[in-house]
PDB file of N, CA and C in Angstrom:
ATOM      1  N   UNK A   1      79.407  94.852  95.537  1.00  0.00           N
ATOM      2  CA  UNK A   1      80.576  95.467  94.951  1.00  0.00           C
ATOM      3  C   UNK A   1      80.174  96.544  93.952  1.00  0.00           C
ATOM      4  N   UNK A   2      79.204  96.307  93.251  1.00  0.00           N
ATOM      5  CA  UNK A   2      78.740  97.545  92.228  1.00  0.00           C
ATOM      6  C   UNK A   2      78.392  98.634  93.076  1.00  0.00           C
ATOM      7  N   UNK A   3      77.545  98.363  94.210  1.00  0.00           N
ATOM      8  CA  UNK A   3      76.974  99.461  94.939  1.00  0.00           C
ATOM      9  C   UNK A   3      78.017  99.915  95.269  1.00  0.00           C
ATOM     10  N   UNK A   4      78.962  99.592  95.399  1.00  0.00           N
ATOM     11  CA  UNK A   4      80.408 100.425  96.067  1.00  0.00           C
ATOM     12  C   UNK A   4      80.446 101.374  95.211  1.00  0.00           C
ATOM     13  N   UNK A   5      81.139 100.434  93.718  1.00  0.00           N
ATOM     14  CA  UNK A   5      81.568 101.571  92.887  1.00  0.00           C
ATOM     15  C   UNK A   5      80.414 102.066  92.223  1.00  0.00           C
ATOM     16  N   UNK A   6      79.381 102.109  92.284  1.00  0.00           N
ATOM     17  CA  UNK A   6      78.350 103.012  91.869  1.00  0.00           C
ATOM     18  C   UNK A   6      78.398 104.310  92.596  1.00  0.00           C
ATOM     19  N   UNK A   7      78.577 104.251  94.180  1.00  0.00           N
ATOM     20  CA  UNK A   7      78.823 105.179  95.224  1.00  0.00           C
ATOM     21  C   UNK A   7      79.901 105.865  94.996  1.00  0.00           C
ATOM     22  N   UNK A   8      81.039 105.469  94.189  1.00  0.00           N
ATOM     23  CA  UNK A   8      82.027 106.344  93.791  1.00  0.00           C
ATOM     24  C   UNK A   8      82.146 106.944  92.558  1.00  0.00           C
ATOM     25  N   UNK A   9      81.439 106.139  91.613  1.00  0.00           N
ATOM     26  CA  UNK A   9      81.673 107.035  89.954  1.00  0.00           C
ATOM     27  C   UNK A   9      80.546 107.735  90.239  1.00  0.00           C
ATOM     28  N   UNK A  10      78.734 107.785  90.467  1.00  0.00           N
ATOM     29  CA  UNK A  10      77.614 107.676  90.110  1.00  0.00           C
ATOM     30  C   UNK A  10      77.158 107.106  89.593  1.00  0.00           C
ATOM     31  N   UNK A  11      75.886 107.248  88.677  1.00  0.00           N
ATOM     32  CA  UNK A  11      75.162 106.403  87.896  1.00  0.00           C
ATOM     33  C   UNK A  11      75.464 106.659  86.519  1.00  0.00           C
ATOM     34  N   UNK A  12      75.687 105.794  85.437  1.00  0.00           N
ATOM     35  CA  UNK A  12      76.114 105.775  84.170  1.00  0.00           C
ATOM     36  C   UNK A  12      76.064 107.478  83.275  1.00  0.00           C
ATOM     37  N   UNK A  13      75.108 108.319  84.376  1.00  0.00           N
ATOM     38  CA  UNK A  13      74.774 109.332  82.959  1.00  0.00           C
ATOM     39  C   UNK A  13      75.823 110.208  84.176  1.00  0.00           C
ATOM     40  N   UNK A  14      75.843 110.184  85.422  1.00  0.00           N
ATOM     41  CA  UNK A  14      76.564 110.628  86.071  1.00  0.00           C
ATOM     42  C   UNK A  14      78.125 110.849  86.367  1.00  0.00           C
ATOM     43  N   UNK A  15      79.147 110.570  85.624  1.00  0.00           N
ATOM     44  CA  UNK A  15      80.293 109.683  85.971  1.00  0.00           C
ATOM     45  C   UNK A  15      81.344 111.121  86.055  1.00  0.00           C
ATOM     46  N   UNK A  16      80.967 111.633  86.192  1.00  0.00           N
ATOM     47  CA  UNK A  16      81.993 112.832  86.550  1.00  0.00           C
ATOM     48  C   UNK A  16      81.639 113.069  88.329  1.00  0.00           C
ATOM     49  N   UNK A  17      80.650 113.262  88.453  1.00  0.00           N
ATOM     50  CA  UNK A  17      80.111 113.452  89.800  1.00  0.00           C
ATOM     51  C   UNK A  17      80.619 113.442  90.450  1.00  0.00           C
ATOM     52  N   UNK A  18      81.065 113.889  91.745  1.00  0.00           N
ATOM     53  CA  UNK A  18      81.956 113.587  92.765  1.00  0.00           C
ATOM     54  C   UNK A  18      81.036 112.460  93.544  1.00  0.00           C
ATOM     55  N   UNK A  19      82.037 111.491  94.549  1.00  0.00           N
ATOM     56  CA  UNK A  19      81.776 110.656  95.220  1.00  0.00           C
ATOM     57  C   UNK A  19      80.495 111.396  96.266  1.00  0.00           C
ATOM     58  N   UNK A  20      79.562 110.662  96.412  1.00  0.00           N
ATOM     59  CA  UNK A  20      78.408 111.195  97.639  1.00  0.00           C
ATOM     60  C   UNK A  20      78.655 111.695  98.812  1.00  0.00           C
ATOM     61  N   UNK A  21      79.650 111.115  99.366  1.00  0.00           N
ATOM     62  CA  UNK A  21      80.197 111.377 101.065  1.00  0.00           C
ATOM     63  C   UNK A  21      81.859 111.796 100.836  1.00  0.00           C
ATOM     64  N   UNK A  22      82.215 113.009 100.370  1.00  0.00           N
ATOM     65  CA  UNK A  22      83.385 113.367 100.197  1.00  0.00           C
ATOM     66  C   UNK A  22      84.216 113.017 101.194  1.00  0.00           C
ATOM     67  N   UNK A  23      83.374 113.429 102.466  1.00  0.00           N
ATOM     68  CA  UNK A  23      84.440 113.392 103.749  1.00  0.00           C
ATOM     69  C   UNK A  23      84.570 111.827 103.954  1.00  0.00           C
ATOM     70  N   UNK A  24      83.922 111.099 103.535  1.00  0.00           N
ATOM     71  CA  UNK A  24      84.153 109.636 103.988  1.00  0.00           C
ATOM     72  C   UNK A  24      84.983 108.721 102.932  1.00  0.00           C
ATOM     73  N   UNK A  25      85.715 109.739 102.521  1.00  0.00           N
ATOM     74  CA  UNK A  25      86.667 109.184 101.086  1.00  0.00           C
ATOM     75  C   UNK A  25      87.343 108.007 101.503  1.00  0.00           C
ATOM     76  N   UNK A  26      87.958 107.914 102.926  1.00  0.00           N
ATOM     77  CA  UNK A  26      89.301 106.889 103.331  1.00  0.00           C
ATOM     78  C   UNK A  26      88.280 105.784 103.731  1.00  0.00           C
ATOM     79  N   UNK A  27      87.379 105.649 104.131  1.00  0.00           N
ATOM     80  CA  UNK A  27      86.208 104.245 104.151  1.00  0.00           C
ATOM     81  C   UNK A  27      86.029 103.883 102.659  1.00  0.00           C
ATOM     82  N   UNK A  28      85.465 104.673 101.641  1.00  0.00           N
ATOM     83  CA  UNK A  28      85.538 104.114 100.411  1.00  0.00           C
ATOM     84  C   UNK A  28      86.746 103.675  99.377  1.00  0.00           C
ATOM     85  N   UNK A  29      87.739 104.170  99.787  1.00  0.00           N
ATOM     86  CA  UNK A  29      88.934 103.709  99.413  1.00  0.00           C
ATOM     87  C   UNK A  29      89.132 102.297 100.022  1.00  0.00           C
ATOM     88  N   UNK A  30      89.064 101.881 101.056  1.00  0.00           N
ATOM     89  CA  UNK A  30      89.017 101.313 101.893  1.00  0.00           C
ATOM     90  C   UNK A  30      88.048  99.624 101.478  1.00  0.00           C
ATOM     91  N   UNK A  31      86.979 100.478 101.460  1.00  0.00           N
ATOM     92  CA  UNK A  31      86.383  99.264 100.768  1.00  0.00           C
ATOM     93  C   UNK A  31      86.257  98.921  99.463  1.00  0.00           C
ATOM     94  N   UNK A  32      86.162  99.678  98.130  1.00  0.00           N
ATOM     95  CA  UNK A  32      87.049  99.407  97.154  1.00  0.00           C
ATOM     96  C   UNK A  32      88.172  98.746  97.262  1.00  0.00           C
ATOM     97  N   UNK A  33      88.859  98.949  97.716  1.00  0.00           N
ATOM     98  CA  UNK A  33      90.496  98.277  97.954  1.00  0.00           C
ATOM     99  C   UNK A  33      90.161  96.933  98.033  1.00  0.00           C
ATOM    100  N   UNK A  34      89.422  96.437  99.338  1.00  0.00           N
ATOM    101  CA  UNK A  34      88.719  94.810  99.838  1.00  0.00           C
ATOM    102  C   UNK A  34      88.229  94.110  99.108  1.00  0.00           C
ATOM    103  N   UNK A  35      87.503  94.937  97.948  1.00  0.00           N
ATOM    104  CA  UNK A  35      86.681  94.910  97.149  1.00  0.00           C
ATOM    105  C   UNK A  35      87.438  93.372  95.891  1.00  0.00           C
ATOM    106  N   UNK A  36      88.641  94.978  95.860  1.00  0.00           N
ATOM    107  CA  UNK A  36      89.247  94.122  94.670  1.00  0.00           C
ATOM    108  C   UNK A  36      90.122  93.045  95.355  1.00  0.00           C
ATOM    109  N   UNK A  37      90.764  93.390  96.373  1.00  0.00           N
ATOM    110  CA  UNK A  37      91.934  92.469  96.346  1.00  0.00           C
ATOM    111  C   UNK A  37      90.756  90.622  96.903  1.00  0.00           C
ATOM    112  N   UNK A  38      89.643  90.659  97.345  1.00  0.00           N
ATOM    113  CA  UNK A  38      88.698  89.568  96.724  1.00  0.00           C
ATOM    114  C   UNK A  38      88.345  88.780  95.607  1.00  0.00           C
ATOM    115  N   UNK A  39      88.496  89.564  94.506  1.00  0.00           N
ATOM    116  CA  UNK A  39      88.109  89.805  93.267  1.00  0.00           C
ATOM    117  C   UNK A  39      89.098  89.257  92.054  1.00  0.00           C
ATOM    118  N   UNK A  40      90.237  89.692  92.906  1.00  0.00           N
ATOM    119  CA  UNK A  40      91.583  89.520  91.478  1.00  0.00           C
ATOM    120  C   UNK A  40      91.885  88.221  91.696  1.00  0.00           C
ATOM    121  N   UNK A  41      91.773  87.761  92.726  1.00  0.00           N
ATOM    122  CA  UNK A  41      91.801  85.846  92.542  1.00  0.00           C
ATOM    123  C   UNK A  41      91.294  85.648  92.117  1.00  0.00           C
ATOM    124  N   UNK A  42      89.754  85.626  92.289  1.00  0.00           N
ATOM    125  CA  UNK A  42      88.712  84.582  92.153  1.00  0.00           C
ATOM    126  C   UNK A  42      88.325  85.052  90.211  1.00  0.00           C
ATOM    127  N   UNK A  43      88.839  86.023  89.798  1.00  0.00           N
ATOM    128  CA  UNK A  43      89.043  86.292  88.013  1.00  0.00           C
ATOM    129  C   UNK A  43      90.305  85.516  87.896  1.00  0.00           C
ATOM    130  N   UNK A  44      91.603  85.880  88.570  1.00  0.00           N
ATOM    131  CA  UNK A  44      92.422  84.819  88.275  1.00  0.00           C
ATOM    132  C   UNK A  44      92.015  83.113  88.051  1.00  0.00           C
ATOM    133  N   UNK A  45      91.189  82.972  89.073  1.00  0.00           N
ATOM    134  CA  UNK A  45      90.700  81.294  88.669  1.00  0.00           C
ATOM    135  C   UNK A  45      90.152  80.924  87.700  1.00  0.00           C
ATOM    136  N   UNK A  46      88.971  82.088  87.081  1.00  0.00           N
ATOM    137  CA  UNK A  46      88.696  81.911  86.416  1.00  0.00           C
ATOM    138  C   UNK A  46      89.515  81.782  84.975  1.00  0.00           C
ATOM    139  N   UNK A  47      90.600  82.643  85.157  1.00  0.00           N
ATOM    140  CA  UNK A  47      91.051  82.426  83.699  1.00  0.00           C
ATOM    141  C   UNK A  47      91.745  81.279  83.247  1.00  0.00           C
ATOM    142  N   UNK A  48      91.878  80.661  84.238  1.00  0.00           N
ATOM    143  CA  UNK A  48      92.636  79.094  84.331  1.00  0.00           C
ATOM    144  C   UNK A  48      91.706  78.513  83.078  1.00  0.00           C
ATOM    145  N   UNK A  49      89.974  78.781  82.860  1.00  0.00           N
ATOM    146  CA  UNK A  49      88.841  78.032  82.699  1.00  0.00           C
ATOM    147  C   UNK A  49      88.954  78.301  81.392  1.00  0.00           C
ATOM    148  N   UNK A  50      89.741  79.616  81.110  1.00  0.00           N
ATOM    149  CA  UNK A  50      88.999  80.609  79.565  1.00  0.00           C
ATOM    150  C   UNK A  50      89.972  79.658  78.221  1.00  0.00           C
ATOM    151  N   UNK A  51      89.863  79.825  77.753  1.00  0.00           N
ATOM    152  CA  UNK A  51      90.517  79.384  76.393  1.00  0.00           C
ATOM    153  C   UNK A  51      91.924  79.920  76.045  1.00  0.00           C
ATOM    154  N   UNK A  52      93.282  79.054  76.122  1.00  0.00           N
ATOM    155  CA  UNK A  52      94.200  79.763  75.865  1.00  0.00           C
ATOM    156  C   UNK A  52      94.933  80.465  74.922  1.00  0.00           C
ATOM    157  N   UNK A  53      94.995  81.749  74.501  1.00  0.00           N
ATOM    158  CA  UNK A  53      95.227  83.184  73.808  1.00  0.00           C
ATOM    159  C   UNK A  53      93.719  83.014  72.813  1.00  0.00           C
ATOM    160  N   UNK A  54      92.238  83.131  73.662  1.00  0.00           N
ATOM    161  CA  UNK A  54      91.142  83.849  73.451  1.00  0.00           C
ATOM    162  C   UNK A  54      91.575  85.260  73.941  1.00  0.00           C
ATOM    163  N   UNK A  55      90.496  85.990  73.069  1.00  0.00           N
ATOM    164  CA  UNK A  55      90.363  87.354  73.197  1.00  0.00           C
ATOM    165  C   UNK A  55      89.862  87.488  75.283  1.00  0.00           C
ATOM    166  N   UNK A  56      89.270  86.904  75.488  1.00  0.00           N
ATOM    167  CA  UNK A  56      88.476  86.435  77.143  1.00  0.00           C
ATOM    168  C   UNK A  56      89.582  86.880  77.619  1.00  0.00           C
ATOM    169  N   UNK A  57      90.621  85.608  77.601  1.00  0.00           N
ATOM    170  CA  UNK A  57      91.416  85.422  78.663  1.00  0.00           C
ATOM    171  C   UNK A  57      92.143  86.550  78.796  1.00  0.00           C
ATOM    172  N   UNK A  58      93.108  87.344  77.891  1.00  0.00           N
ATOM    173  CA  UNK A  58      93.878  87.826  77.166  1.00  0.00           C
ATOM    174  C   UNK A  58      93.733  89.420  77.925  1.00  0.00           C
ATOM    175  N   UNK A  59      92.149  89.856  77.614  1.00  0.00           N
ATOM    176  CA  UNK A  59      91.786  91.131  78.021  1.00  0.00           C
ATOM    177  C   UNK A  59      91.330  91.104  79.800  1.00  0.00           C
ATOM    178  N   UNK A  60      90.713  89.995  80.383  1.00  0.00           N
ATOM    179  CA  UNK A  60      90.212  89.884  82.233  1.00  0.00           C
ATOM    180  C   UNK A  60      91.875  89.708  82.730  1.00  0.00           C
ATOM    181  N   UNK A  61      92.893  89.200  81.971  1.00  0.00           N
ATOM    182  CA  UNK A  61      94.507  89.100  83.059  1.00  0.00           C
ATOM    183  C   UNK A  61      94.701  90.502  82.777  1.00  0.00           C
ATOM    184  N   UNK A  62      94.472  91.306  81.074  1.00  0.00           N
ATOM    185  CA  UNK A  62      95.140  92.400  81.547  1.00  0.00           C
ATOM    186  C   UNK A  62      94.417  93.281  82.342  1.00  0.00           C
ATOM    187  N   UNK A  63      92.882  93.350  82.539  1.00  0.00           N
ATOM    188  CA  UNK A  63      92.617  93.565  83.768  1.00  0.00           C
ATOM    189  C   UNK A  63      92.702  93.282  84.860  1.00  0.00           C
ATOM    190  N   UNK A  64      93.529  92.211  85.245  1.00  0.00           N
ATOM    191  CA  UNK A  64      93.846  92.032  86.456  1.00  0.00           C
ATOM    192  C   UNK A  64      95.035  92.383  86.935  1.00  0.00           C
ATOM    193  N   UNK A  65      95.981  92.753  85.808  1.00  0.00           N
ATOM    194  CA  UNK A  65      97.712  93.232  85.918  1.00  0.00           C
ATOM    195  C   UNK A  65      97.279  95.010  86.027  1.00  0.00           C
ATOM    196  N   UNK A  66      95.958  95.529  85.816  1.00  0.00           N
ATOM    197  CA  UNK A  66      95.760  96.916  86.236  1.00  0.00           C
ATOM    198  C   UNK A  66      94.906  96.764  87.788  1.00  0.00           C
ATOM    199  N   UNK A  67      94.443  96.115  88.293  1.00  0.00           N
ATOM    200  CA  UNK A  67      93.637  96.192  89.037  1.00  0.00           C
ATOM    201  C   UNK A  67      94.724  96.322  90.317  1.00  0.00           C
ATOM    202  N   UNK A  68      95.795  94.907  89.882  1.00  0.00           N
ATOM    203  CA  UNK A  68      96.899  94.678  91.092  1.00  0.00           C
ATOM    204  C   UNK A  68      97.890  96.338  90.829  1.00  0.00           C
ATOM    205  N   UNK A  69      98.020  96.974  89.752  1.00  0.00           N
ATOM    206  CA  UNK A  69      98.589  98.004  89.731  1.00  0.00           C
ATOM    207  C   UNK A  69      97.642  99.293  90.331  1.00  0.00           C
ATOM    208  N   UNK A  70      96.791  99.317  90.537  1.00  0.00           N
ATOM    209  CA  UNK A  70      95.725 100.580  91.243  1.00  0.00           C
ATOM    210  C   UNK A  70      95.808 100.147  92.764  1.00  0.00           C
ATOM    211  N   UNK A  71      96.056  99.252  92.851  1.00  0.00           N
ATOM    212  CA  UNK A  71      96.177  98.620  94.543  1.00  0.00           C
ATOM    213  C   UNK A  71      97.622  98.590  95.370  1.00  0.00           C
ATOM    214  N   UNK A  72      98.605  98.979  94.594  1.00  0.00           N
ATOM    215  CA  UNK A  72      99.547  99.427  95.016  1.00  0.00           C
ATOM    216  C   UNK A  72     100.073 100.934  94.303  1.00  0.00           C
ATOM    217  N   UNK A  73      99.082 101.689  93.606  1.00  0.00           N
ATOM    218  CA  UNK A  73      99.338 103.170  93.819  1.00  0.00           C
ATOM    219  C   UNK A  73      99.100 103.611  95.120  1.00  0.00           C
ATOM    220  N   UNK A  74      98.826 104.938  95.442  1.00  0.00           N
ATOM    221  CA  UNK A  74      98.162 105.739  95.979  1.00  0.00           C
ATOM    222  C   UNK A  74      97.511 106.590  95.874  1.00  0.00           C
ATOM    223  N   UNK A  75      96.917 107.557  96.301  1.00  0.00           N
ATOM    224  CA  UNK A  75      96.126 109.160  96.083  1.00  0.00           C
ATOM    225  C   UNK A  75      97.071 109.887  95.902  1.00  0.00           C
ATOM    226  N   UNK A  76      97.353 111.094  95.203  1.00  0.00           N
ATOM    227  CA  UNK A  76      97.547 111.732  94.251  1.00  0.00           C
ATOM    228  C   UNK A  76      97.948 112.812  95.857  1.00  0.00           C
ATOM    229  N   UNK A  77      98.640 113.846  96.289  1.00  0.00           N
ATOM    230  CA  UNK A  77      98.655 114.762  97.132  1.00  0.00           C
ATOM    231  C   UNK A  77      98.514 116.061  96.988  1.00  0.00           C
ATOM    232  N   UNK A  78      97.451 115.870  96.365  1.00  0.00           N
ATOM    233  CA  UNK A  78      96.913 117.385  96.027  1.00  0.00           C
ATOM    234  C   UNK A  78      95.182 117.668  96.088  1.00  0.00           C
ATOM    235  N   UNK A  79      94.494 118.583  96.000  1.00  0.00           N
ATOM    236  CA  UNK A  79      92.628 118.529  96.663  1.00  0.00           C
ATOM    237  C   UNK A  79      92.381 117.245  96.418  1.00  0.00           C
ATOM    238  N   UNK A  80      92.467 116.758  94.894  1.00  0.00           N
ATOM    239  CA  UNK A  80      91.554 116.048  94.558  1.00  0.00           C
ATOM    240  C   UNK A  80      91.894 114.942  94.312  1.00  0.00           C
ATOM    241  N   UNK A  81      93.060 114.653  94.683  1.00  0.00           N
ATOM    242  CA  UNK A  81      93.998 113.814  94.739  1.00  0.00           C
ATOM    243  C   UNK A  81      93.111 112.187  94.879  1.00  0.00           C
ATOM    244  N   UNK A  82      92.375 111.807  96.295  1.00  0.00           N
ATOM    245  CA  UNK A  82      91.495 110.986  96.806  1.00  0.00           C
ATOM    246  C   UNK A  82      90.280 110.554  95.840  1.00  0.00           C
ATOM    247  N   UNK A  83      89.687 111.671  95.520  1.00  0.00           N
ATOM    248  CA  UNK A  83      88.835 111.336  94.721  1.00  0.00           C
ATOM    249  C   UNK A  83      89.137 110.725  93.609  1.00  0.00           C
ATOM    250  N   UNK A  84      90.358 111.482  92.729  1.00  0.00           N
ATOM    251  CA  UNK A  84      90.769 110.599  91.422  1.00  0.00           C
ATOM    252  C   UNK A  84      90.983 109.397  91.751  1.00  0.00           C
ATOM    253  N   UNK A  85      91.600 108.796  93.075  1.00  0.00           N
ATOM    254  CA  UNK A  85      92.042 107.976  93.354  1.00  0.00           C
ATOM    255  C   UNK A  85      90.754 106.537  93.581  1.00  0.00           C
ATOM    256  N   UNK A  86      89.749 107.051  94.233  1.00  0.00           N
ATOM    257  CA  UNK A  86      88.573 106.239  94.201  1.00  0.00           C
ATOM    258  C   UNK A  86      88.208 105.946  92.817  1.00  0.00           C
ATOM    259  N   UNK A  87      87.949 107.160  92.111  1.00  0.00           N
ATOM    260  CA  UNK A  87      87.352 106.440  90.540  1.00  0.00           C
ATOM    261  C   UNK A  87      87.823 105.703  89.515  1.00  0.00           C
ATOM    262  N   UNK A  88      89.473 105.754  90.232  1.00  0.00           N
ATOM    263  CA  UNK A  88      90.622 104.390  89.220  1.00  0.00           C
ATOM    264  C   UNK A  88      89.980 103.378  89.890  1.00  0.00           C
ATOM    265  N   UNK A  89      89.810 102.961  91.250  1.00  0.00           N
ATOM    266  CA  UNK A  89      89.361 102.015  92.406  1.00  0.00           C
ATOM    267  C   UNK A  89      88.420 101.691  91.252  1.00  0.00           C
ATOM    268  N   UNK A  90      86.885 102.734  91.578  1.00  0.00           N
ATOM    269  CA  UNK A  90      85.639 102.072  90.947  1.00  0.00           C
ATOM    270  C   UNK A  90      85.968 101.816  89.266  1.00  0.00           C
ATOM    271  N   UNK A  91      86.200 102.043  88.294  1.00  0.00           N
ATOM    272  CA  UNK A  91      86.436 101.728  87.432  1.00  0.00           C
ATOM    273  C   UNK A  91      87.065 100.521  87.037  1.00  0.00           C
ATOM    274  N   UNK A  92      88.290 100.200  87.703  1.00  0.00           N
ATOM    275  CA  UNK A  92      88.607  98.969  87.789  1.00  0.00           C
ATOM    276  C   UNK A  92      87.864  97.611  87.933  1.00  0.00           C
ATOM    277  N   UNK A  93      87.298  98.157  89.227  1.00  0.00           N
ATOM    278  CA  UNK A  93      86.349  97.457  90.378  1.00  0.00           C
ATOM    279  C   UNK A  93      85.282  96.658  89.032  1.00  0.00           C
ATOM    280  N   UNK A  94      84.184  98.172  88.798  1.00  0.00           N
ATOM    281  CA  UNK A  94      84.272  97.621  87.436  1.00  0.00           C
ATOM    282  C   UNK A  94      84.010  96.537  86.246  1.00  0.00           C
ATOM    283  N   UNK A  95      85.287  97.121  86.181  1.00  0.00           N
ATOM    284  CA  UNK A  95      85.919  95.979  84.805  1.00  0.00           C
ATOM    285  C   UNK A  95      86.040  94.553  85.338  1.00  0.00           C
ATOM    286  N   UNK A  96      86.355  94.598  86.354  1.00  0.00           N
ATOM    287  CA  UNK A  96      86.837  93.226  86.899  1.00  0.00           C
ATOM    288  C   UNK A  96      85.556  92.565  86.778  1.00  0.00           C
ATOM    289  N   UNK A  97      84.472  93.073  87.292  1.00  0.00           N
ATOM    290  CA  UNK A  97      82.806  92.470  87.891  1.00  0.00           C
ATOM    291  C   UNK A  97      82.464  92.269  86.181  1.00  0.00           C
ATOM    292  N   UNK A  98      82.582  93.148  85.252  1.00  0.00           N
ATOM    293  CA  UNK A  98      82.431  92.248  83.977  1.00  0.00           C
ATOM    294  C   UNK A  98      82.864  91.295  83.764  1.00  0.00           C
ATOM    295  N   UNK A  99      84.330  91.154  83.630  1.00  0.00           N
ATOM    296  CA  UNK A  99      85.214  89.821  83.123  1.00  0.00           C
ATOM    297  C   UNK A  99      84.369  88.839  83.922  1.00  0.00           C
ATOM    298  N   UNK A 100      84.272  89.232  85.497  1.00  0.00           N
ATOM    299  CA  UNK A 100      84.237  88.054  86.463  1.00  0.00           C
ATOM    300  C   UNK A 100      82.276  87.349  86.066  1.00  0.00           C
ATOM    301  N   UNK A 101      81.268  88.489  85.701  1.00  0.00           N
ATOM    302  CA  UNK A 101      80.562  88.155  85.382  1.00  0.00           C
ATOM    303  C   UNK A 101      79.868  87.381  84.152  1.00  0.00           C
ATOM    304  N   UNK A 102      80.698  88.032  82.955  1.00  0.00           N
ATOM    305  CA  UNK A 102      80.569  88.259  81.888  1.00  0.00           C
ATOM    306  C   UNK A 102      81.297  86.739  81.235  1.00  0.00           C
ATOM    307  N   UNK A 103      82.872  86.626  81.261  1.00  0.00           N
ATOM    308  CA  UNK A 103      83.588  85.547  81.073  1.00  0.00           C
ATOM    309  C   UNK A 103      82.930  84.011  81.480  1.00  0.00           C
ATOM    310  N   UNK A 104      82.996  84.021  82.829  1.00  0.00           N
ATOM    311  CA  UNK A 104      82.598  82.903  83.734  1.00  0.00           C
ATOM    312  C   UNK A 104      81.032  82.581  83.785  1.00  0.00           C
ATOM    313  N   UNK A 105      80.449  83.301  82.723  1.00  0.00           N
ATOM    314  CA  UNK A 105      79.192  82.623  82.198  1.00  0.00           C
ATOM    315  C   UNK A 105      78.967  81.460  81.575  1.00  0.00           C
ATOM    316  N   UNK A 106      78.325  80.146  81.004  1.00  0.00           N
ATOM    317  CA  UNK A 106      78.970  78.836  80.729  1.00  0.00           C
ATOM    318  C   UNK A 106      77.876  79.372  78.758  1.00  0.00           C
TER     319      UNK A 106
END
């Protein structure tokens, strides 16, 4: 999942960059998308675990009430429309792989 969104932001010093394979934007949308909608459960379960109104819990749901909101936008209909649209994807993507990593540590 990082390699995804690594493939769409770049690498940390990189993050403006355009995506590597421009023309293959609707595959990376695509799998970003899979990515998350995997993802926003299995952080949802976790928050069942977190401490109730910890800072944890509090900040991975409201990442998950943006993640489910980037997954029912769309791309933007204009050039660059797609691309902005991937780097909400990877960014999200993301945030989530922290909480999900980061939180659910014991």
């Amino acid at each position: 999942m990082r390699e995804t969104a690594t493939r769409a932001l770049g690498l940390a010093d990189q993050a403006d960059a355009p995506p590597s394979a421009p023309e293959n934007l609707g595959i990376l949308i695509g799998q970003l998308r899979g990515h998350l909608e995997l993802l926003i459960p299995e952080v949802e379960k976790m928050l069942g675990r977190l401490p109730k109104g910890g800072t944890a819990r509090y900040c991975a749901g409201a990442c998950v009430g943006e993640a489910r909101g980037k997954l029912q936008a769309q791309s933007a209909p204009r050039a660059d429309g797609e691309v902005e649209y991937v780097r909400r994807l990877a960014r999200v993507l993301r945030a989530l792989l922290d909480h999900f990593e980061g939180d659910a540590a014991p």
